[in-house]
C-alpha atoms as a PDB file:
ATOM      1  CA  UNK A   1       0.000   0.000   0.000  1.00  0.00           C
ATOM      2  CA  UNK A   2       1.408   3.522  -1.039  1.00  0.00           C
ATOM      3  CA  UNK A   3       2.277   5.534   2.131  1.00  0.00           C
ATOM      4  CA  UNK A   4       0.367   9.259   2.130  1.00  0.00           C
ATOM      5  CA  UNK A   5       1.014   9.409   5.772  1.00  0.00           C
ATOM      6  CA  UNK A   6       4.279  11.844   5.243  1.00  0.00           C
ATOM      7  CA  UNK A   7       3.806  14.971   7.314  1.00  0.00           C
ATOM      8  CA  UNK A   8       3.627  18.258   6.359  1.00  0.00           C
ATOM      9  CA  UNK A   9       5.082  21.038   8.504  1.00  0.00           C
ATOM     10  CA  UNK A  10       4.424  19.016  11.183  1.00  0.00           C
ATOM     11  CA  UNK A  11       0.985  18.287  10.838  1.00  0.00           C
ATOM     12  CA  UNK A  12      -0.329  15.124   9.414  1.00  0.00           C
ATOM     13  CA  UNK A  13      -0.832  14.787   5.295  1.00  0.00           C
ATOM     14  CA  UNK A  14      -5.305  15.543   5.017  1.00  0.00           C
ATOM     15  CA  UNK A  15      -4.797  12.982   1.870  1.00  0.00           C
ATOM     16  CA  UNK A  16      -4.048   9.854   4.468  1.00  0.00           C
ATOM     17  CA  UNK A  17      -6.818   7.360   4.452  1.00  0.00           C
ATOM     18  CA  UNK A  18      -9.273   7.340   7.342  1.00  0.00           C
ATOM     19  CA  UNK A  19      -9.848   4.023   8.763  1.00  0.00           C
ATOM     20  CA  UNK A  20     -13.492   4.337   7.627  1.00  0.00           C
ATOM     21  CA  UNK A  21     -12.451   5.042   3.844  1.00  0.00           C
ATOM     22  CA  UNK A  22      -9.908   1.576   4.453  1.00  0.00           C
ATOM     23  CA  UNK A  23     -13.281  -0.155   5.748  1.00  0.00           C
ATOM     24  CA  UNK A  24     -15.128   0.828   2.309  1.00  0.00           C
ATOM     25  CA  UNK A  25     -12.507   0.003  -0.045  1.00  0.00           C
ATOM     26  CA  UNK A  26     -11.136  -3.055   1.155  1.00  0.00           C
ATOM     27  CA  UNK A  27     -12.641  -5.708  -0.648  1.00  0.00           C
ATOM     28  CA  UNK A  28     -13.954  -9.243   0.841  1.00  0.00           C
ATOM     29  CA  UNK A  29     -10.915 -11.924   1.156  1.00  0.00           C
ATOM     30  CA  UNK A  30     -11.065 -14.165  -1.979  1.00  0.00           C
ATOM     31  CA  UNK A  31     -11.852 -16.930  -0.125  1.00  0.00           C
ATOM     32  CA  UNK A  32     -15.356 -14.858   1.158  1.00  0.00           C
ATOM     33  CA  UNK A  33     -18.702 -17.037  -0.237  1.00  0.00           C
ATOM     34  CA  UNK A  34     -21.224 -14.264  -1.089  1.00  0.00           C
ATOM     35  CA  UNK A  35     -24.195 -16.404   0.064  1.00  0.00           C
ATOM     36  CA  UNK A  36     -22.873 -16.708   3.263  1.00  0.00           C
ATOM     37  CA  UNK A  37     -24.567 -14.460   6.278  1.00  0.00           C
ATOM     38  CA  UNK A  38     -23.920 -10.661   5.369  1.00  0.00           C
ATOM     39  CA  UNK A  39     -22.744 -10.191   9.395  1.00  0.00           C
ATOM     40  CA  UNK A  40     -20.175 -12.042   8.965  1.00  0.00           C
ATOM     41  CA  UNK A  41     -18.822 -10.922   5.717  1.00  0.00           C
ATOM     42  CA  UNK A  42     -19.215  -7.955   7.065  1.00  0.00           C
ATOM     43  CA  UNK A  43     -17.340  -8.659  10.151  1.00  0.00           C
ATOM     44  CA  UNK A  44     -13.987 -10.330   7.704  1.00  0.00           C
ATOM     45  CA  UNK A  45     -13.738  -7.155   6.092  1.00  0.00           C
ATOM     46  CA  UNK A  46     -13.627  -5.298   9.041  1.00  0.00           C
ATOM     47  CA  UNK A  47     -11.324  -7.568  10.138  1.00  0.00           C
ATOM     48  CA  UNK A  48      -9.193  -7.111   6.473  1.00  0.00           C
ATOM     49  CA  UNK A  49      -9.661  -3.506   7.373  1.00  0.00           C
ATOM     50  CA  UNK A  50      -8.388  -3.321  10.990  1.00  0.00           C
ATOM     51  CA  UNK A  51      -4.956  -5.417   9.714  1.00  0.00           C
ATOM     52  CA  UNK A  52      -4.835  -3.012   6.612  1.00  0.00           C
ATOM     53  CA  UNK A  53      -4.895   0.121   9.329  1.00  0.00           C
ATOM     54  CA  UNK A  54      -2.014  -0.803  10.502  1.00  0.00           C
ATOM     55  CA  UNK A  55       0.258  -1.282   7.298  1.00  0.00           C
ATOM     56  CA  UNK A  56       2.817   1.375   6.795  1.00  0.00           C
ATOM     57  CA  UNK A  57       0.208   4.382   5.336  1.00  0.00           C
ATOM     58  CA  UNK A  58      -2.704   3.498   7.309  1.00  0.00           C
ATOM     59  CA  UNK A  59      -4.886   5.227   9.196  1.00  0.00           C
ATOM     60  CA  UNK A  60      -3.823   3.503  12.206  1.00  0.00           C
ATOM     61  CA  UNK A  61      -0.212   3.321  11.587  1.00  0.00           C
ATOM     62  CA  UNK A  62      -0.178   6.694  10.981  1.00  0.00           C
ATOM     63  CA  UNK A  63      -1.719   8.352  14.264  1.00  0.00           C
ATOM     64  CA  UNK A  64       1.244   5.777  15.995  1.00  0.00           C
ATOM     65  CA  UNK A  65       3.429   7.700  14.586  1.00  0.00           C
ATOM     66  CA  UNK A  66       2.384  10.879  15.070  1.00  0.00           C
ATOM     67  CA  UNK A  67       2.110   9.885  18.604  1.00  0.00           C
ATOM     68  CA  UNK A  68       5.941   8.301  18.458  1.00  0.00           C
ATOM     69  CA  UNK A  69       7.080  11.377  17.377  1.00  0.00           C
ATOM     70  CA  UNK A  70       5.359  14.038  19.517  1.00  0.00           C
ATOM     71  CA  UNK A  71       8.063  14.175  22.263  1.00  0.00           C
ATOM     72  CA  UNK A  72      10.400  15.517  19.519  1.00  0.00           C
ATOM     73  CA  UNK A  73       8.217  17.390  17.789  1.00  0.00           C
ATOM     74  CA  UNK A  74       6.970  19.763  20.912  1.00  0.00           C
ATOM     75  CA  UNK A  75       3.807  21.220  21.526  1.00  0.00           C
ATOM     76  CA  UNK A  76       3.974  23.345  18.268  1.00  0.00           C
ATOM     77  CA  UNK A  77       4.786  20.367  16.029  1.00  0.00           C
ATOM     78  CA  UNK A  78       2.529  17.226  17.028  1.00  0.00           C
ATOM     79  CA  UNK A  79      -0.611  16.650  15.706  1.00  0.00           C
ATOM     80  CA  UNK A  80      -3.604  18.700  16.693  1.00  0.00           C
ATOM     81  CA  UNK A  81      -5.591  15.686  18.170  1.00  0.00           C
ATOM     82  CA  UNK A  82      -2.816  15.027  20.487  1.00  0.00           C
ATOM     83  CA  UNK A  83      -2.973  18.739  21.492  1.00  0.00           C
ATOM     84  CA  UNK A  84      -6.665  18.622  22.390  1.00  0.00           C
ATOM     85  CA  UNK A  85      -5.856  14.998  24.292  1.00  0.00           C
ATOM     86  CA  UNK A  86      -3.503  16.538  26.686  1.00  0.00           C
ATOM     87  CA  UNK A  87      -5.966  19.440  26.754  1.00  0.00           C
ATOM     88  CA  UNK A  88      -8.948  17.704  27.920  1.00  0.00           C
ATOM     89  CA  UNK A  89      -6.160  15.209  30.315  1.00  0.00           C
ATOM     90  CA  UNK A  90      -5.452  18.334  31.561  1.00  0.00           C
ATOM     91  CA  UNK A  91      -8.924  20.409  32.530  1.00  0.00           C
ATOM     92  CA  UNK A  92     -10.061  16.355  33.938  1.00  0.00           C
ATOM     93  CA  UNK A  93      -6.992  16.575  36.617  1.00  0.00           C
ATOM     94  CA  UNK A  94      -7.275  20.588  37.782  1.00  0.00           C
ATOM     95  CA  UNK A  95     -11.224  19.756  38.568  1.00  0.00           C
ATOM     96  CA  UNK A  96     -10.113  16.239  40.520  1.00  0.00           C
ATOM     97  CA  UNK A  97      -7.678  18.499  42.153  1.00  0.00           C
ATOM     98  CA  UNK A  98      -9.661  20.906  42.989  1.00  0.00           C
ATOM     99  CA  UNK A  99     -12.449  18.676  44.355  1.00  0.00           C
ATOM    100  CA  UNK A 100      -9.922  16.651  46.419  1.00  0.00           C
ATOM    101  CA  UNK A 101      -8.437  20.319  47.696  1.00  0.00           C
ATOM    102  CA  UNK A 102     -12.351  21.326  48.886  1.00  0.00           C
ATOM    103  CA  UNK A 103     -13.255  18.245  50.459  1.00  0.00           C
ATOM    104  CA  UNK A 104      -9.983  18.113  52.044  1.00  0.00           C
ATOM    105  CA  UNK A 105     -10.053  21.792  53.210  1.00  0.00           C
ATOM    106  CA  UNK A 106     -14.030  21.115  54.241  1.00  0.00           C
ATOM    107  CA  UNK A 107     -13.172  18.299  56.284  1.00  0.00           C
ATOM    108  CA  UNK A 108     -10.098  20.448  58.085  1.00  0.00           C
ATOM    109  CA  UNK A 109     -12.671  22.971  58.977  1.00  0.00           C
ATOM    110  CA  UNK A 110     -15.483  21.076  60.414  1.00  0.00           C
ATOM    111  CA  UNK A 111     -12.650  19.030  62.557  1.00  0.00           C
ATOM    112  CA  UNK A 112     -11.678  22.478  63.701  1.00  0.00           C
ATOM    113  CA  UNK A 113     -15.069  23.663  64.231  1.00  0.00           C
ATOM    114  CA  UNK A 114     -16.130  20.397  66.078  1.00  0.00           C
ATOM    115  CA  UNK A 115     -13.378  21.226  68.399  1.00  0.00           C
ATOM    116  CA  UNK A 116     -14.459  24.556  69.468  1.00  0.00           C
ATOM    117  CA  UNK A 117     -16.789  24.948  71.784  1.00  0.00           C
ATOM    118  CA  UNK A 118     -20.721  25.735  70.874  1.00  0.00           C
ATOM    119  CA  UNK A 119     -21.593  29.313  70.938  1.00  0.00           C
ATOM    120  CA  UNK A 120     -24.633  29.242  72.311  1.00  0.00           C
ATOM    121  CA  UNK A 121     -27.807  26.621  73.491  1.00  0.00           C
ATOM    122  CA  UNK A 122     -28.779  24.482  70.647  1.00  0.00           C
ATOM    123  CA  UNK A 123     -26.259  25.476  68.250  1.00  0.00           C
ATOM    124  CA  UNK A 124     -23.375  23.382  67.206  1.00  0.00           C
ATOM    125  CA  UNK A 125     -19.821  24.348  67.007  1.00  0.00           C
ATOM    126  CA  UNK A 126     -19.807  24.247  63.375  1.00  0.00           C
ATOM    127  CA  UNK A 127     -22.870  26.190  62.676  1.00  0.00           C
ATOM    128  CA  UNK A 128     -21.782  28.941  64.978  1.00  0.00           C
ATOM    129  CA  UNK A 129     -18.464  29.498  63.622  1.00  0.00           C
ATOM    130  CA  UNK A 130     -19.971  29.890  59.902  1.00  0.00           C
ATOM    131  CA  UNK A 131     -23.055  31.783  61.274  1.00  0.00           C
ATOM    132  CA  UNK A 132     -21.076  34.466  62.305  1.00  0.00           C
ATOM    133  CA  UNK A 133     -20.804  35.536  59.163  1.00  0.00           C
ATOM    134  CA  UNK A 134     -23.723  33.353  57.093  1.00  0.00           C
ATOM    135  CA  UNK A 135     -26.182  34.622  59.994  1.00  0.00           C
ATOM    136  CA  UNK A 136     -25.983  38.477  59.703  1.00  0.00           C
ATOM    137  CA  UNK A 137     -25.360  37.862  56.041  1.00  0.00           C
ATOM    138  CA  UNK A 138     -28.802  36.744  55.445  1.00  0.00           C
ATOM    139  CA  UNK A 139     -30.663  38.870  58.371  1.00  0.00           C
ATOM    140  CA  UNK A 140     -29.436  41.569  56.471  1.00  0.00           C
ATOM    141  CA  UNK A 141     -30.789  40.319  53.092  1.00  0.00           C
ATOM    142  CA  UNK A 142     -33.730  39.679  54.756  1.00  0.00           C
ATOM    143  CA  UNK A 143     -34.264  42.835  56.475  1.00  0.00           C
ATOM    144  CA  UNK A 144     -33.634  45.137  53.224  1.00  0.00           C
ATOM    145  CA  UNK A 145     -35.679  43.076  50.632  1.00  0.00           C
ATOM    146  CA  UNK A 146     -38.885  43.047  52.698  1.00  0.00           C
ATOM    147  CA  UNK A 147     -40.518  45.156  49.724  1.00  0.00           C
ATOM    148  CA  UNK A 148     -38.901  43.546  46.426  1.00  0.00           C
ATOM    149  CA  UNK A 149     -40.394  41.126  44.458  1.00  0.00           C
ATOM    150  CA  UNK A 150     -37.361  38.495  44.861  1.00  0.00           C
ATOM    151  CA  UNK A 151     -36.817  36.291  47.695  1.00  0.00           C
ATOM    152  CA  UNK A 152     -34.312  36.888  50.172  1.00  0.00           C
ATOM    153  CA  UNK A 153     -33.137  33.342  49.925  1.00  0.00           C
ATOM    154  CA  UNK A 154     -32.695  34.020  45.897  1.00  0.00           C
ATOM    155  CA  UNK A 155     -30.742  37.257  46.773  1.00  0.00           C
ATOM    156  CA  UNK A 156     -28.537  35.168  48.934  1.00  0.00           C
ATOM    157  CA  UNK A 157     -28.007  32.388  46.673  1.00  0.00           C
ATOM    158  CA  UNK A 158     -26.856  35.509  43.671  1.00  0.00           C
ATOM    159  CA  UNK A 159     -25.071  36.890  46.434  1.00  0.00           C
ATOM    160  CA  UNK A 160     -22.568  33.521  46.786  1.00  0.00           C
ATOM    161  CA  UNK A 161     -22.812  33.150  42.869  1.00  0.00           C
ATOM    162  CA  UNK A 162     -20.926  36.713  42.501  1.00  0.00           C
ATOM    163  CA  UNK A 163     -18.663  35.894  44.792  1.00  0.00           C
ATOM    164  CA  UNK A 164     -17.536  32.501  43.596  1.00  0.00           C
ATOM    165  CA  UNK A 165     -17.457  34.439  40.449  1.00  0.00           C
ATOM    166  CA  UNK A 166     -14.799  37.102  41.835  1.00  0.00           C
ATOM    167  CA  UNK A 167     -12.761  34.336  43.221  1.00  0.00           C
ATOM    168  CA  UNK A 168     -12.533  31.975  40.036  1.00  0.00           C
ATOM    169  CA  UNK A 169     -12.389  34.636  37.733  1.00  0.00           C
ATOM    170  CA  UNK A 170      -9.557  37.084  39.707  1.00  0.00           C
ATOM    171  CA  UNK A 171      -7.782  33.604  40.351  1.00  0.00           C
ATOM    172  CA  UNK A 172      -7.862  33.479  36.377  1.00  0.00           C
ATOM    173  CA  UNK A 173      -6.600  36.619  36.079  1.00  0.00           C
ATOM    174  CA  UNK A 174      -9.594  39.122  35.057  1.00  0.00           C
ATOM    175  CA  UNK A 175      -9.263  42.691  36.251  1.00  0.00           C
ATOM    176  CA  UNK A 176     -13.279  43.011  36.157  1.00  0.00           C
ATOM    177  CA  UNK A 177     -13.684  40.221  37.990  1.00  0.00           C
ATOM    178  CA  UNK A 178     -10.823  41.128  41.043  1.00  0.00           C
ATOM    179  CA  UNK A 179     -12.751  44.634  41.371  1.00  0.00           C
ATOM    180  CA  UNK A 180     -16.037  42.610  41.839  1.00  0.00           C
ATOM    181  CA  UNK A 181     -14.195  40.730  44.081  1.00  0.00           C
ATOM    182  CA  UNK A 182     -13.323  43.443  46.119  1.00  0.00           C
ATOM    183  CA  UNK A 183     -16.604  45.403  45.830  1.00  0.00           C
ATOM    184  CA  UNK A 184     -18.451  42.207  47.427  1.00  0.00           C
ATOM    185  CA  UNK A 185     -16.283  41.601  49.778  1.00  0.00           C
ATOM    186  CA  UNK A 186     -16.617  45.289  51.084  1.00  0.00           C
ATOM    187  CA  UNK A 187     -19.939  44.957  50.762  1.00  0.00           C
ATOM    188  CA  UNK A 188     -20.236  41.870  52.693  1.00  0.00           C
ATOM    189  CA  UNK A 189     -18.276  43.143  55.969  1.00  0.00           C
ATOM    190  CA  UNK A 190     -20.321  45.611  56.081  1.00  0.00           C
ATOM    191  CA  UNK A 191     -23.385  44.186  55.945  1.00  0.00           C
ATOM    192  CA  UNK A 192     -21.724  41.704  58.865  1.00  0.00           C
ATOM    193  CA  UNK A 193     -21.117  44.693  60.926  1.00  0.00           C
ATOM    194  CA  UNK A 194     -24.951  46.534  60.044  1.00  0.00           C
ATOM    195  CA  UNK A 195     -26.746  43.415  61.264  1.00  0.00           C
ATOM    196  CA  UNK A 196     -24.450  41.475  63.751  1.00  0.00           C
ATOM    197  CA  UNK A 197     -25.296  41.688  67.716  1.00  0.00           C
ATOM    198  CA  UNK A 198     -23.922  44.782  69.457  1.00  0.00           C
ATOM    199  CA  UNK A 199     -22.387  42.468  71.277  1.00  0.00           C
ATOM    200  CA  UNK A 200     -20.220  40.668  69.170  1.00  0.00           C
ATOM    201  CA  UNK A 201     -20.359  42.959  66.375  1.00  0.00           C
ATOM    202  CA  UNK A 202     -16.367  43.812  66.420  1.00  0.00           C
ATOM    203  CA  UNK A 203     -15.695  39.829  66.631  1.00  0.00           C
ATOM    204  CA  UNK A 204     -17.864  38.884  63.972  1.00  0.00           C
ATOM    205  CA  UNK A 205     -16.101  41.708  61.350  1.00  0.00           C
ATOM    206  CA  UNK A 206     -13.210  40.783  62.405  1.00  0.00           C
ATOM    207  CA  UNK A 207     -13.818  37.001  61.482  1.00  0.00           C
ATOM    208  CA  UNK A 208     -15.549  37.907  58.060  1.00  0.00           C
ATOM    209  CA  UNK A 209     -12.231  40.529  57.418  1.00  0.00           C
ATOM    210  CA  UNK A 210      -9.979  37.467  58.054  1.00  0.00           C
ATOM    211  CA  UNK A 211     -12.142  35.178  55.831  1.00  0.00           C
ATOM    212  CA  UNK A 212     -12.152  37.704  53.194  1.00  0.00           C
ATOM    213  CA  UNK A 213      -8.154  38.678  53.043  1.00  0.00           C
ATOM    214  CA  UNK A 214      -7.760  34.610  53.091  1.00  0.00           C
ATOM    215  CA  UNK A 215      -9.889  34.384  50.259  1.00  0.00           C
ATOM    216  CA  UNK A 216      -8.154  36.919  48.895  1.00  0.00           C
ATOM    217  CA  UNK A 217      -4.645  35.314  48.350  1.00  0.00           C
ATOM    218  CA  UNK A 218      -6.369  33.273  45.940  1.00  0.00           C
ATOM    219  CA  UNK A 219      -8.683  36.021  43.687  1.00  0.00           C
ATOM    220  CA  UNK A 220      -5.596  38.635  43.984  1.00  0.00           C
ATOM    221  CA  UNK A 221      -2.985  36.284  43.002  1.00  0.00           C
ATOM    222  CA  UNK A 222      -0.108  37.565  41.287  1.00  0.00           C
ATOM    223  CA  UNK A 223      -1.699  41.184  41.754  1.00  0.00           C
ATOM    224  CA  UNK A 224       1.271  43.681  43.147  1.00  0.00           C
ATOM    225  CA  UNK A 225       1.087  47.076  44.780  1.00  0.00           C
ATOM    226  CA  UNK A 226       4.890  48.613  43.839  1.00  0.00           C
ATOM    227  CA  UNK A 227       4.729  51.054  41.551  1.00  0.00           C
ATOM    228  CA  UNK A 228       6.320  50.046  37.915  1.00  0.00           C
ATOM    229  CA  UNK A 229       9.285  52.265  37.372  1.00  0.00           C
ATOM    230  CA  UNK A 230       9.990  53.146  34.057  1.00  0.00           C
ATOM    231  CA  UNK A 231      14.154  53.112  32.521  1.00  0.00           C
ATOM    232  CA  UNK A 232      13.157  54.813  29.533  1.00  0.00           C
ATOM    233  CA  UNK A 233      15.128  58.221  29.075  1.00  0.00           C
ATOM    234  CA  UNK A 234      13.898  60.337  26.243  1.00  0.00           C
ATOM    235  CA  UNK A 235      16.551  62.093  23.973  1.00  0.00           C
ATOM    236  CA  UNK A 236      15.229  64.801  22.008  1.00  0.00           C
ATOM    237  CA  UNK A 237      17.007  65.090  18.481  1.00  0.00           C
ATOM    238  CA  UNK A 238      18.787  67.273  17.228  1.00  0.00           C
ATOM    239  CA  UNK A 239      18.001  70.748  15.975  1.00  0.00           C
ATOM    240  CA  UNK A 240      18.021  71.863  12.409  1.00  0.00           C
ATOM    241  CA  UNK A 241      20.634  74.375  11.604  1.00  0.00           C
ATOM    242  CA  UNK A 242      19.300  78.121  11.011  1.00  0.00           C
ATOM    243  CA  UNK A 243      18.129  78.847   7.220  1.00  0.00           C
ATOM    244  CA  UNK A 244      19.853  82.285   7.490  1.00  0.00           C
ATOM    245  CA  UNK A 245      23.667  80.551   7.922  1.00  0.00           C
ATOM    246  CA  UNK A 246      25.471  79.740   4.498  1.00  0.00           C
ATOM    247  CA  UNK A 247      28.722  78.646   3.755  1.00  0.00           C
ATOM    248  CA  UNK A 248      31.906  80.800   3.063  1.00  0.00           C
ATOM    249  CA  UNK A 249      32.659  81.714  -0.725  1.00  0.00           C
ATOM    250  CA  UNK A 250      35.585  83.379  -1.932  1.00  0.00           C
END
């Protein structure tokens, strides 16, 4: 079989056979009896055409060595399918991480939380710690959309989608998204200190501060407060000579 599988510029030739055009042009064996059952002549030419795949210039054969060769041919020079593998390989292990990071930093708090004492009658440890900030969160939602048509439990629930959307999108590196960061968590300590008891009011902005500039390290990463200085000196040119000075002539 004539070889098309040559690449060009890196990339693989578009005239190599596809396994499917292999599959339609291989014809039976010889030895095939038409009058047999159609599955399985079917079945030995897909068979033929599998084996033929894999002959120097098939469709097969080819992606093998595209795949043989990718190490030397760096991310610029191996096929495009292999750049969408590692791609998609890629995006599947940052969300595993990440889940394994939240359930692992989930279970560190509640063993934390289970540790500390309750805060008050009824309450457990856990749902006191995050109700000093959760609980004057929503009183406050509650309190100031008494007269809208939305529920305060739907302005809470857009209230946590902005913010996971200032965290993921400053993390990313989005300038719109890091000042929406910062505008709700402003607007969240103060809405801690508005509607948290008198008595712990200082304590509970304090925690909700803390939470926030934590939080922080992650939306603001890579962000830095120095000014840039800039090297460049500017020389101005030179200036043209006077029109009224000519040379000497004797």
């Amino acid at each position: 079989m004539q070889s098309d599988d040559k690449l060009i510029n890196g990339q693989p030739n578009p005239n190599s056979p596809s396994f499917l055009d292999l599959l339609n042009q291989t014809p039976p064996p010889p030895d095939t009896d038409l009058n047999k059952d159609p599955g399985t002549t079917r079945f030995t030419q897909l068979r033929a055409a599998w084996n033929a795949s894999w002959e120097h210039g098939g469709f097969l054969h080819g992606r093998w060595e595209e795949l043989r060769q990718a190490p030397q041919a760096g991310w610029h020079g191996m096929a495009h399918w292999i750049k969408a593998l590692l791609a998609l390989i890629g995006v599947c292990a940052v969300i595993i991480l990440l889940d394994t990071a939240g359930d692992i930093f989930d279970a560190t708090v509640s063993r934390m939380v289970d540790a500390a004492p309750a805060t008050r009658t009824g309450t457990s440890a856990a749902n006191g710690l995050w109700g000093v900030v959760e609980t004057p969160l929503r009183s406050y939602i509650a309190h100031h959309t008494a007269g809208l048509a939305v529920s305060a439990s739907a302005v809470f629930a857009f209230w946590q989608l902005v913010g996971w959307f200032g965290l993921i999108g400053g993390f990313i590196g989005s300038t719109g998204a890091r000042i929406t960061w910062t505008c709700w968590g402003a607007g969240s300590v103060l809405a801690v200190w508005s509607a948290a008891p008198a008595d712990g009011r200082t304590v509970a902005t304090g925690i909700a501060v803390l939470a926030w500039t934590i939080a922080s390290t992650v939306a603001l990463r890579g962000l830095s407060l120095r000014p840039v200085v800039s090297n460049f000196i500017h020389i101005p040119a030179p200036a043209p000579a006077p029109d009224n000075v000519h040379p000497f002539q004797r």
